[in-house]
Protein backbone atom coordinates (compact mmCIF):
# COMPACT_ATOMS: atom_id res chain seq x y z
CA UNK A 1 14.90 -20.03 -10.31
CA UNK A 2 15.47 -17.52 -7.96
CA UNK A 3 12.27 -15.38 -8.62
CA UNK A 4 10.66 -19.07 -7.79
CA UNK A 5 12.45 -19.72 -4.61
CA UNK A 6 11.73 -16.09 -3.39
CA UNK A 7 8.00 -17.03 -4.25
CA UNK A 8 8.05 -20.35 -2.16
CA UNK A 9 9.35 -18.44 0.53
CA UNK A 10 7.16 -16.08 0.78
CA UNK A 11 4.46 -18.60 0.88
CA UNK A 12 5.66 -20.62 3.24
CA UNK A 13 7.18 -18.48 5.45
CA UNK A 14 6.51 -14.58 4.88
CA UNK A 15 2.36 -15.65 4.22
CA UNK A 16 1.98 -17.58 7.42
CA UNK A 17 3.96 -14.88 9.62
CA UNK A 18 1.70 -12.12 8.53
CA UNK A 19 -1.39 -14.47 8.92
CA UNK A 20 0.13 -14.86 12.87
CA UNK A 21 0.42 -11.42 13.50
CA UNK A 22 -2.96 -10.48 12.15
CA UNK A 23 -4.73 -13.64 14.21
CA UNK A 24 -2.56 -11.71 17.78
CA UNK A 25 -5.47 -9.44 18.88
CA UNK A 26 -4.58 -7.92 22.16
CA UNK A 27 -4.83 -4.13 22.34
CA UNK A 28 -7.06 -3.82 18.84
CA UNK A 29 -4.32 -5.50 16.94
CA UNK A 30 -1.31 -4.26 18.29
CA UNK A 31 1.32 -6.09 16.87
CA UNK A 32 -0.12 -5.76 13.22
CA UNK A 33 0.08 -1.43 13.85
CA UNK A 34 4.03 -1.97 14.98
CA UNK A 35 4.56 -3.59 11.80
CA UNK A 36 2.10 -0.96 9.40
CA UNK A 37 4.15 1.80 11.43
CA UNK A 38 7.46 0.37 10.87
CA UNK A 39 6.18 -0.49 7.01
CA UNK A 40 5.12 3.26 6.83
CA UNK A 41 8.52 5.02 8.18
CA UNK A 42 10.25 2.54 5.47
CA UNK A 43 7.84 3.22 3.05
CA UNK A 44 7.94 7.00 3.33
CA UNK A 45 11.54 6.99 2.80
CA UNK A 46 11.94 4.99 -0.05
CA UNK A 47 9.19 7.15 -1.50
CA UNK A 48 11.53 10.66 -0.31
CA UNK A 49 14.80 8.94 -1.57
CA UNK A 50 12.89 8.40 -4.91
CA UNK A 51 11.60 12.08 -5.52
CA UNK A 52 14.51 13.42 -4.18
CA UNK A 53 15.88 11.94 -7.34
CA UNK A 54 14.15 14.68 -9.19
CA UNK A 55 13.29 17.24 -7.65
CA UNK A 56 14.18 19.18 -4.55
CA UNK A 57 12.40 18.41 -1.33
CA UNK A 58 11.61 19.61 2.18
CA UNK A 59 13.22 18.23 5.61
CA UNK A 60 13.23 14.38 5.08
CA UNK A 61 13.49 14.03 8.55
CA UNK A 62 9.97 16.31 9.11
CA UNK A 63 7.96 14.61 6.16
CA UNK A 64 8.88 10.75 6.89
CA UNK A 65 8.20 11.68 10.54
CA UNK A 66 4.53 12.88 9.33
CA UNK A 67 3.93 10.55 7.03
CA UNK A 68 4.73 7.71 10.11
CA UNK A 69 2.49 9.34 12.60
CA UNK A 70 -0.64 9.01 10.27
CA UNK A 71 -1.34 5.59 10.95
CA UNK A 72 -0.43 5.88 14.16
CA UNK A 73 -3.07 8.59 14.84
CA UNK A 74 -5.56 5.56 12.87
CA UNK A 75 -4.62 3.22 15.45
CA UNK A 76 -5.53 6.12 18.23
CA UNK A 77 -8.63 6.50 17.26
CA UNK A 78 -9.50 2.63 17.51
CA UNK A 79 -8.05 2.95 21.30
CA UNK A 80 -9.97 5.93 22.35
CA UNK A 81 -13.09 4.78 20.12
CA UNK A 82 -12.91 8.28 17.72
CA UNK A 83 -14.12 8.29 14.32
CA UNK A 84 -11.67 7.82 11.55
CA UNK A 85 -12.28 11.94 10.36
CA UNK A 86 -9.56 12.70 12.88
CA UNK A 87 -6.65 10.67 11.38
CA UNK A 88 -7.79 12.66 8.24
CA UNK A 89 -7.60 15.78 9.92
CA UNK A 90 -3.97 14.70 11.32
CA UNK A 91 -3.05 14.22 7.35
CA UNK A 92 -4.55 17.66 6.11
CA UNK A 93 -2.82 19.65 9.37
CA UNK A 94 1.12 17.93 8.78
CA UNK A 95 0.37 19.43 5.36
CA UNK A 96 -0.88 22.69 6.58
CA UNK A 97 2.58 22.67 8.99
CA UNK A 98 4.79 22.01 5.73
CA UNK A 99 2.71 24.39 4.05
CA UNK A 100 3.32 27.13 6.49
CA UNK A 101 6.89 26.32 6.88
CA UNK A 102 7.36 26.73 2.89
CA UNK A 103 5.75 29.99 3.56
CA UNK A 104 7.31 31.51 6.23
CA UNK A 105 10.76 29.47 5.79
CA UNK A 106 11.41 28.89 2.12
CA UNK A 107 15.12 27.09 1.73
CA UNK A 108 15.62 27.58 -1.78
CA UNK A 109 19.20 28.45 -2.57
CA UNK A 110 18.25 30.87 -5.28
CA UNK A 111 17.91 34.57 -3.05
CA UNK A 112 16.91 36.54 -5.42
CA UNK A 113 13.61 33.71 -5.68
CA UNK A 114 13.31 32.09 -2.73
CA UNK A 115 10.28 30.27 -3.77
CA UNK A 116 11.64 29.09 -6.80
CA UNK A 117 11.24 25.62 -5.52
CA UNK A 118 8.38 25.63 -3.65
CA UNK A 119 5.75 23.79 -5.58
CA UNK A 120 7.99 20.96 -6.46
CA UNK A 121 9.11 20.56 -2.79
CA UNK A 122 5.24 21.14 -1.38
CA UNK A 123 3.98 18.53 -4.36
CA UNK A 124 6.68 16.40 -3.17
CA UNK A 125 5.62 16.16 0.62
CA UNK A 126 2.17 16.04 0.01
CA UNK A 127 3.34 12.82 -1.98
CA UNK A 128 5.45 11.28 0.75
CA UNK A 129 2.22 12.19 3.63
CA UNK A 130 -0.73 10.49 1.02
CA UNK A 131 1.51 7.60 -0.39
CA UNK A 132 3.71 6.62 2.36
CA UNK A 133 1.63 7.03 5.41
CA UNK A 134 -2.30 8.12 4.43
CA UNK A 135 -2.71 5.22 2.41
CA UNK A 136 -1.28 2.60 4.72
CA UNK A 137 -3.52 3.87 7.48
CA UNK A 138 -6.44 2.32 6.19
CA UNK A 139 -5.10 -1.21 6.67
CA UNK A 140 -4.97 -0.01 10.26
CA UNK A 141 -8.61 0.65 9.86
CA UNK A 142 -9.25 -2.28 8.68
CA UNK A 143 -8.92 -3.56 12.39
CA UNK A 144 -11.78 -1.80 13.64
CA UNK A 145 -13.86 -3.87 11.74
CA UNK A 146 -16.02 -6.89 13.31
CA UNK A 147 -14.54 -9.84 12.21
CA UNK A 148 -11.44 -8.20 11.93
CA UNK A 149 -8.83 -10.52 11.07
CA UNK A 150 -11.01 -12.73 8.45
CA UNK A 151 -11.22 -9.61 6.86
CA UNK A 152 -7.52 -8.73 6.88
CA UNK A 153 -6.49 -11.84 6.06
CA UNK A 154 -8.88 -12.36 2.87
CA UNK A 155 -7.26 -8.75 1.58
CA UNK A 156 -3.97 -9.93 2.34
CA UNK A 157 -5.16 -13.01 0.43
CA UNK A 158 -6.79 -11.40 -2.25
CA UNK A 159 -3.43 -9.06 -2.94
CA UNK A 160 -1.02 -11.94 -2.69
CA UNK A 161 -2.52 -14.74 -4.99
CA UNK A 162 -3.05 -11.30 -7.97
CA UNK A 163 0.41 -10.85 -7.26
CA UNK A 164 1.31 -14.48 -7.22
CA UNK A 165 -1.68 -15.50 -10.30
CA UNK A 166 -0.19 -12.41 -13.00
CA UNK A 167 3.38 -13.66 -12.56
CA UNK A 168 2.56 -17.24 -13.17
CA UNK A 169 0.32 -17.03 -15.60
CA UNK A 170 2.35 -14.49 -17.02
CA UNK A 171 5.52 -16.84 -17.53
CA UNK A 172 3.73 -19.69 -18.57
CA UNK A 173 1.50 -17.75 -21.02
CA UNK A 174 1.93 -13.81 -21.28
CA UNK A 175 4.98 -14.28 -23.82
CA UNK A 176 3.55 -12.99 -26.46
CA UNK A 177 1.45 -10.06 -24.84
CA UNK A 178 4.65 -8.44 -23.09
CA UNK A 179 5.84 -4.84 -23.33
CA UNK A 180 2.29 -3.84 -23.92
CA UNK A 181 3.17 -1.08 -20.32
CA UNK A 182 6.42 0.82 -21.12
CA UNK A 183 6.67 0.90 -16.78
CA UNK A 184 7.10 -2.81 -16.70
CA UNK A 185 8.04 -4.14 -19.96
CA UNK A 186 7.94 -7.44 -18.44
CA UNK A 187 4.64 -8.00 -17.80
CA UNK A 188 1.78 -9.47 -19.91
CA UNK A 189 -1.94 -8.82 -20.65
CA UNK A 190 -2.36 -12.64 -19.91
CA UNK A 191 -0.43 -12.06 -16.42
CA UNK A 192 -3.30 -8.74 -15.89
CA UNK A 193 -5.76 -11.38 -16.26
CA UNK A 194 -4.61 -14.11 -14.62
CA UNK A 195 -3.79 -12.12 -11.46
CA UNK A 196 -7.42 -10.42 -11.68
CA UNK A 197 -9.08 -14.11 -11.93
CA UNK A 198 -7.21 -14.93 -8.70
CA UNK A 199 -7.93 -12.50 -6.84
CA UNK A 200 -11.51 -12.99 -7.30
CA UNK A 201 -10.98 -16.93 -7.07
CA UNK A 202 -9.32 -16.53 -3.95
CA UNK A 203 -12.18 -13.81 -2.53
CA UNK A 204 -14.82 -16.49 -3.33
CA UNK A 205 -12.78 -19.33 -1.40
CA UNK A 206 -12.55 -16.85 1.45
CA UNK A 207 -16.44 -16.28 1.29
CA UNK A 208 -17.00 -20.11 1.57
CA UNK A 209 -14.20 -20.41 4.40
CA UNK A 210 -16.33 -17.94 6.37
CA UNK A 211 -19.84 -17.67 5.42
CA UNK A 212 -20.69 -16.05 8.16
CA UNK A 213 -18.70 -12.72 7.66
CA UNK A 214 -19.13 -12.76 3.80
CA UNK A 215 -22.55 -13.34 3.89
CA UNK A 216 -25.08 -12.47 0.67
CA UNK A 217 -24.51 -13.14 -2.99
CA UNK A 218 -21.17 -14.59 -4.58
CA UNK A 219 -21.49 -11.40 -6.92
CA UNK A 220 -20.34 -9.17 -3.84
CA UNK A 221 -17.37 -10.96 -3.59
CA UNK A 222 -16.51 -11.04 -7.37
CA UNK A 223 -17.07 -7.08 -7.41
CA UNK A 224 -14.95 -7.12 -4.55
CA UNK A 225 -11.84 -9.29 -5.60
CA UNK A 226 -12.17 -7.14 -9.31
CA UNK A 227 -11.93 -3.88 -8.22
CA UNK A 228 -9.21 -4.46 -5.30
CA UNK A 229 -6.71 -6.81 -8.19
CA UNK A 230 -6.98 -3.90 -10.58
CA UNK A 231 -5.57 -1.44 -7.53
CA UNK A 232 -3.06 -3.87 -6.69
CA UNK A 233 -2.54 -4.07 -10.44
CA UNK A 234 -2.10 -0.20 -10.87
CA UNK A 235 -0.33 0.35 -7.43
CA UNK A 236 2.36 -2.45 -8.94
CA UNK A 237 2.95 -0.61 -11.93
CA UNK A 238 2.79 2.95 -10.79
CA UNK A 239 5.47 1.97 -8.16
CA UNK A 240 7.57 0.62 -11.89
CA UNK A 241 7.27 4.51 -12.47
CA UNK A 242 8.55 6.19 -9.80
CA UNK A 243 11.89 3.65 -9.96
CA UNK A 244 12.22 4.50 -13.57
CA UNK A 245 11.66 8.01 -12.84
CA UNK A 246 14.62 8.07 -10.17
CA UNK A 247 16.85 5.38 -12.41
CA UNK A 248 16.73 2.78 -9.67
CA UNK A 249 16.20 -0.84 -9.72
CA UNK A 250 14.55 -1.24 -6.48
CA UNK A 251 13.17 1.48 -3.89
CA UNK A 252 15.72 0.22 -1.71
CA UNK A 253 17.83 -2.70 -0.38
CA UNK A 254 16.33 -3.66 3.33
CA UNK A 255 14.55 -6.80 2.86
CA UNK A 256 17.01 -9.35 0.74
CA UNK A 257 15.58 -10.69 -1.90
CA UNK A 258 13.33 -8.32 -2.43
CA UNK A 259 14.48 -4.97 -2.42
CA UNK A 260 12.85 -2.20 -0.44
CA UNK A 261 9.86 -1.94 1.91
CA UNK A 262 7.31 -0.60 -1.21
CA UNK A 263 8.52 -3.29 -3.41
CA UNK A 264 6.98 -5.80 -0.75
CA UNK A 265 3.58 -3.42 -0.41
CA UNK A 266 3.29 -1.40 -3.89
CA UNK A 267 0.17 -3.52 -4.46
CA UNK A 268 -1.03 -2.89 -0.59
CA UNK A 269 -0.98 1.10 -0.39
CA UNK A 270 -3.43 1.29 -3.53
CA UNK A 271 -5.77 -1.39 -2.90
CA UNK A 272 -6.01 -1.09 1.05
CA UNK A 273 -8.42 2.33 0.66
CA UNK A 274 -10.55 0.01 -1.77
CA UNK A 275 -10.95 -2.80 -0.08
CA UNK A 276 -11.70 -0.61 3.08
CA UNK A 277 -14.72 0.94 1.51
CA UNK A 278 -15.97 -1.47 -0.78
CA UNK A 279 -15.70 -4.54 2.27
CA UNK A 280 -17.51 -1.87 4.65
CA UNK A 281 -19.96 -1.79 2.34
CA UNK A 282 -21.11 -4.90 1.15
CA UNK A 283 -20.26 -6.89 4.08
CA UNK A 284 -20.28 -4.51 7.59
CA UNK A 285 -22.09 -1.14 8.00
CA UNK A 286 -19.81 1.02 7.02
């Protein structure tokens, strides 16, 4: 009952606050990159905390700060009207800094091998900078496109009702196809399909609501809402590995009911890159 009233209330009031600050355009969106750059400092940690589990790590405080930055440097280069190959080269030089500063400044406690360490820590922050901020920057490029919040709102849509589709179908039906993913035992090959079917059922309803955006052949949209669910799918479960990995429940405790920031946006981070390309190319000129 609980997992059910945490459902309701995301729909009813989680679903349609998101929707509000996407429809709030002023300043290219500005609301929506507070909340992606408060998503991807929370994100980043959660993702540091885990690895940290594990293995050792660089400065927390330098990598989270990185990893925030990069969709900030996104939403930059909507203001100043840049192309996007900057907030890539923003990603690639906080690596090259952490690079040079395992070089020059290895921390390992080991002197007679200082760099002992230093491709688990390096591995580690190039983790943190591509999963906790790279990733999420896309969603802030998602603004730059015409027709900008239809198509932020039909990903959000898209992502939600997978989400939402696998876990019903899954407890109504996916009883006997459980355990089939040692990450999340608790999941079913029914729930898979159900949350692929409406994702693409929700895609098409979004096509009809605005014709006009998601113009051509239904097909587009059906290759669109398959190949993002399956993301969302794999970005659900690969987030199940890094908690098992680290022995934790959750990735943290900041949103009740819910548990950390990348419980709430697992299935975001993976799909947002797809849906950015794939949408820019069936349906803007990308």
């Amino acid at each position: 009952m609980n997992k059910i009233l945490r459902r309701l209330l995301t729909f009813f009031i989680g679903l349609p606050l998101v929707v509000l600050i996407v429809y709030l355009t002023p300043f290219n969106h500005l609301l929506l990159h507070c909340a992606i750059t408060i998503f991807a400092f929370m994100a980043s940690t959660e993702i540091y905390n885990l690895l940290s589990k594990n293995i050792p790590m660089q400065n927390k405080y330098l990598v989270v700060g990185f990893a925030t930055l990069i969709p900030i440097s996104a939403y930059g280069c909507i203001l100043l009207n840049l192309d996007f190959t900057i907030s890539t080269l923003v990603f690639l030089a906080f690596f090259m800094i952490l690079l040079i500063i395992e070089i020059f400044l290895p921390s390992s406690h080991n002197l007679d091998m200082p760099f002992a360490d230093s491709n688990k820590k390096i591995t580690g922050s190039l983790f943190v900078l591509l999963y906790g901020g790279y990733l999420l920057s896309f969603l802030s490029r998602m603004t730059s496109f015409p027709h900008s919040r239809e198509f932020i709102i039909t990903f959000l849509v898209i992502v939600f009702l997978c989400d939402s589709a696998a876990w019903f179908f899954g407890v109504l039906f996916g009883k006997g196809s459980r355990g089939l993913v040692k990450a999340s035992p608790n999941k079913s090959l029914i729930g898979f399909v159900g949350g692929i079917l409406g994702a693409i059922a929700s895609g098409i309803l979004c096509s009809f609501i605005w014709p006009d955006v998601f113009s051509g052949s239904l097909w587009k949209m059906v290759l669109l809402g398959l190949f993002v669910s399956i993301a969302a799918i794999l970005g659900d479960l690969a987030e199940s590995v890094f908690k098992r990995s680290a022995g934790e429940k959750d990735s943290g405790n900041i949103i009740p009911g819910r548990g950390g920031a990348l419980d709430s946006i697992d299935s975001l981070l993976m799909a947002a890159p797809l849906y950015y390309f794939i949408a820019g190319m069936l349906f803007t000129e990308l």
